[in-house]
N, C-alpha and C. Protein backbone atom coordinates (compact mmCIF):
# COMPACT_ATOMS: atom_id res chain seq x y z
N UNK A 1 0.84 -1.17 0.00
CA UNK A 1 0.00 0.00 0.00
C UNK A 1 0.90 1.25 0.00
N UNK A 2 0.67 2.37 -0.78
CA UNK A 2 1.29 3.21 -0.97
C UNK A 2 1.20 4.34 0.28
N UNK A 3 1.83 5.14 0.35
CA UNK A 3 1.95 6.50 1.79
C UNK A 3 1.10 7.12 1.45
N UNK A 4 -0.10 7.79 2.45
CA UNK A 4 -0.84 8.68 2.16
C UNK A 4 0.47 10.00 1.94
N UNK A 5 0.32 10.72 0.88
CA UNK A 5 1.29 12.52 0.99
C UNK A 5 0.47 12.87 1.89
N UNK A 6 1.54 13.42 2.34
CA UNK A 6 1.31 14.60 3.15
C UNK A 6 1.12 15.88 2.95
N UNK A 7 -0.17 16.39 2.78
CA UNK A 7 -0.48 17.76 1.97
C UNK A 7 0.61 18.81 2.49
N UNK A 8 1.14 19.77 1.67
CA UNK A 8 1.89 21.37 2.02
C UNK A 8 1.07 22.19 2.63
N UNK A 9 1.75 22.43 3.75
CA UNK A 9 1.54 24.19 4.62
C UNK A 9 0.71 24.85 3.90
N UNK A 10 -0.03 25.48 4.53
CA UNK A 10 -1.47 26.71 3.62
C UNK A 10 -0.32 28.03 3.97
N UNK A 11 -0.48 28.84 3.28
CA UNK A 11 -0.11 30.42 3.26
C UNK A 11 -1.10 30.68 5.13
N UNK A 12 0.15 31.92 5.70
CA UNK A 12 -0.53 31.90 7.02
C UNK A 12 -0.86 33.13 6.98
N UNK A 13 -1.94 33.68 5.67
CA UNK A 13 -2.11 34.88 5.89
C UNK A 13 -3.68 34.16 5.91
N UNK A 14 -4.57 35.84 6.42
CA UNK A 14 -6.62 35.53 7.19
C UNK A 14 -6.92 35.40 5.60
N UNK A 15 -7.91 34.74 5.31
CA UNK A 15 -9.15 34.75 4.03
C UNK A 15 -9.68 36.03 4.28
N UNK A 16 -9.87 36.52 5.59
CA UNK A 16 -10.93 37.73 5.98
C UNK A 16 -10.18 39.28 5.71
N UNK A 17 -8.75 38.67 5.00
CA UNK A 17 -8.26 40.02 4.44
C UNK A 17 -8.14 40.42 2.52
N UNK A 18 -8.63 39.49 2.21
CA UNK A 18 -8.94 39.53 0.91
C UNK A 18 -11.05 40.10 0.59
N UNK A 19 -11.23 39.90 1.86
CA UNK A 19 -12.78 40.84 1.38
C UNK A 19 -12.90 42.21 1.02
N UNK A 20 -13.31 42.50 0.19
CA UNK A 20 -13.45 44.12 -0.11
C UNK A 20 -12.65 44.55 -1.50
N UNK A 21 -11.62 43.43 -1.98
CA UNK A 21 -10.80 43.92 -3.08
C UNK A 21 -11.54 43.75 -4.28
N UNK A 22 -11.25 43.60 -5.01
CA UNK A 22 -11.17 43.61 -6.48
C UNK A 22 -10.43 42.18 -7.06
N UNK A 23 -11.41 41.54 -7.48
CA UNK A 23 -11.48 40.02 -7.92
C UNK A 23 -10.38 39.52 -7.89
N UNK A 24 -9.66 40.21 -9.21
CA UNK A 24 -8.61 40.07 -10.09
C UNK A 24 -7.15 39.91 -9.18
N UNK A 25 -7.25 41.52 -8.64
CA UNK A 25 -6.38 41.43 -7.67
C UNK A 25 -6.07 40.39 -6.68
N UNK A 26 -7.03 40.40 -5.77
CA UNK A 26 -7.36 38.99 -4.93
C UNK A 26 -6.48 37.62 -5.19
N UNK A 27 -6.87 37.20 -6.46
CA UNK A 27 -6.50 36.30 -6.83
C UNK A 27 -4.78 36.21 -7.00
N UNK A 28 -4.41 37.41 -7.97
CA UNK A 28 -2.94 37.44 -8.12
C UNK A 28 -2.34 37.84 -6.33
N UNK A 29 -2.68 37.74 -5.77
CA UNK A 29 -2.48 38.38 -4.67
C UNK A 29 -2.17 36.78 -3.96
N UNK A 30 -3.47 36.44 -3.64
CA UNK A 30 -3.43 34.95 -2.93
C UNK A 30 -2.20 34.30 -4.07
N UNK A 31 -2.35 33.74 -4.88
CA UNK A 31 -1.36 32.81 -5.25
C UNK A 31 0.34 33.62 -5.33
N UNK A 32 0.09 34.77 -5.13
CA UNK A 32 1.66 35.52 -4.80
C UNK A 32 1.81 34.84 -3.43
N UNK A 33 1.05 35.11 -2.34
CA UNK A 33 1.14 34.44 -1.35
C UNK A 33 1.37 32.63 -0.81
N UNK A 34 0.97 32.44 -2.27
CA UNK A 34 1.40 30.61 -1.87
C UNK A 34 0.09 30.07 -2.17
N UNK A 35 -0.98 30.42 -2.40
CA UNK A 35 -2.33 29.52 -2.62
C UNK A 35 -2.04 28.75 -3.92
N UNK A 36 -2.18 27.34 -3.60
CA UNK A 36 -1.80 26.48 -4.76
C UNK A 36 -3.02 26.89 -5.88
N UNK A 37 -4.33 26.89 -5.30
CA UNK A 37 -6.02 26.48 -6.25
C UNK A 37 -6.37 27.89 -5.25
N UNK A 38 -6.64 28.32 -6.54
CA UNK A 38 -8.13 30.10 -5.83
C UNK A 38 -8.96 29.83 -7.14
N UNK A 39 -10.32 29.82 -6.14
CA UNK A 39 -11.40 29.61 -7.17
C UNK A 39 -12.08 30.71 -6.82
N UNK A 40 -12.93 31.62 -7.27
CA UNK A 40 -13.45 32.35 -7.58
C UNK A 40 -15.05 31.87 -8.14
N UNK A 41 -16.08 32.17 -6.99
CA UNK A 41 -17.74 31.85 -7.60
C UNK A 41 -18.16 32.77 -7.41
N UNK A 42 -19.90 32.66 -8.13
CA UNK A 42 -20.88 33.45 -8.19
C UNK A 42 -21.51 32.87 -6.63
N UNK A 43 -22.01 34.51 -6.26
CA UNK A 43 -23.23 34.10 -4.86
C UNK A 43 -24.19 32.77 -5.20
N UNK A 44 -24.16 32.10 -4.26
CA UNK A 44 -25.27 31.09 -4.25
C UNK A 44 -24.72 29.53 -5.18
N UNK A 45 -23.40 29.74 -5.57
CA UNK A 45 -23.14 28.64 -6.38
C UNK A 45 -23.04 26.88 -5.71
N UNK A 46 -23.16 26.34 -6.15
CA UNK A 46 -23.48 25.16 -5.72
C UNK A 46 -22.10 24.61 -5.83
N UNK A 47 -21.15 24.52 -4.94
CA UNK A 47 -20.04 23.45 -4.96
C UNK A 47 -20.07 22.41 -3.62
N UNK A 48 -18.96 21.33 -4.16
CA UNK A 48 -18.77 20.64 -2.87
C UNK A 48 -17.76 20.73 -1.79
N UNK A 49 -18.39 20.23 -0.59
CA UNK A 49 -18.08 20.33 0.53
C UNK A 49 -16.43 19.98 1.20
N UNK A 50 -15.80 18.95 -0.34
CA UNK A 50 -14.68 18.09 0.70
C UNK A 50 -13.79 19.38 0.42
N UNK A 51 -12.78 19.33 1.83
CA UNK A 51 -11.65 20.31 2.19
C UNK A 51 -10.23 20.07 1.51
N UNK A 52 -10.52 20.82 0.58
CA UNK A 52 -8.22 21.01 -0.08
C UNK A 52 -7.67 21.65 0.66
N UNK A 53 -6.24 21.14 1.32
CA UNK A 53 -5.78 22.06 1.84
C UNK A 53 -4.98 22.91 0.34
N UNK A 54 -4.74 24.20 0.96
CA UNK A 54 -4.02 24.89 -0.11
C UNK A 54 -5.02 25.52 -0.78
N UNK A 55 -6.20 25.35 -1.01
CA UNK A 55 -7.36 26.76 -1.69
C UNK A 55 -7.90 27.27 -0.91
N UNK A 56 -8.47 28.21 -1.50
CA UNK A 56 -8.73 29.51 -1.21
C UNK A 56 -10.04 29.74 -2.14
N UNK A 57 -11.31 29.79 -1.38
CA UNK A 57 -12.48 30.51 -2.31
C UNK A 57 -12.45 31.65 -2.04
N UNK A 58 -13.22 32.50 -2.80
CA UNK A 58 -13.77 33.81 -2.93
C UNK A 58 -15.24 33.53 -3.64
N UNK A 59 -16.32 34.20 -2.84
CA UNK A 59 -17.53 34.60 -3.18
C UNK A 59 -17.66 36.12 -4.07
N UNK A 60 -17.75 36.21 -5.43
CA UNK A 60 -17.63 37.53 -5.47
C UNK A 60 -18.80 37.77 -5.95
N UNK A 61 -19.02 39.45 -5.99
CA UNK A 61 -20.42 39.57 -5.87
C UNK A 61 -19.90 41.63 -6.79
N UNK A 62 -20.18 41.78 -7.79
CA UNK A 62 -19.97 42.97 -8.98
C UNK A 62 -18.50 43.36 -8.81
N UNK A 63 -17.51 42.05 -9.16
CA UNK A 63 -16.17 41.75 -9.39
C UNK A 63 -15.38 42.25 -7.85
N UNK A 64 -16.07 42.48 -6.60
CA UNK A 64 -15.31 42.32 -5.80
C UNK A 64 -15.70 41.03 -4.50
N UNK A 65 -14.91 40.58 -4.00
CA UNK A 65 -14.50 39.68 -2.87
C UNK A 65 -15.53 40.21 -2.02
N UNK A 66 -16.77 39.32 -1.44
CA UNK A 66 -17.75 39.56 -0.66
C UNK A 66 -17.58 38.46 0.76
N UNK A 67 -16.42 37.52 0.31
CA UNK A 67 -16.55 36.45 0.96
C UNK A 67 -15.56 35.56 0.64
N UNK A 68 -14.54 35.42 1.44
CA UNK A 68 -13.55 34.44 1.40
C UNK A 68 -13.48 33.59 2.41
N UNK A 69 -12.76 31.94 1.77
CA UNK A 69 -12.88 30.74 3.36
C UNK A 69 -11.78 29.65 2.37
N UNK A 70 -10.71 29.19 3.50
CA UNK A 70 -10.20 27.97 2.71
C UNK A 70 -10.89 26.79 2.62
N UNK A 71 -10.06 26.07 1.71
CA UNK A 71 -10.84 24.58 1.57
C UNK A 71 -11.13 24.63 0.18
């Protein structure tokens, strides 16, 4: 049986400091910081629940960050 990996360190900066920017930015911003996966949705979008370490959502809502959370 093979080794579970061991996922990489998340960036140790808050999600709750990327609210208020500007999408675009956000994004180049988080993965300057180390975010492997930044996804970017519409309010109300339907994704699933299981946890990546290393992403980073953003809820955006008229191209700015209304709502950020890892996983």
């Amino acid at each position: 049986m093979a080794p579970i990996p061991t996922p990489s360190a998340e960036p140790q900066d808050s999600p709750e400091g990327y609210v208020g920017l500007d999408a675009t930015l956000a994004e180049r911003l988080a993965r300057e910081r180390g975010w492997s996966t930044v996804r970017s949705l519409p309010p109300g979008a339907i994704i699933t629940m299981e946890y990546r370490s290393g992403r980073l959502n953003f809820e955006v809502r008229e191209g700015r960050v209304a709502r950020a959370w890892k996983g």
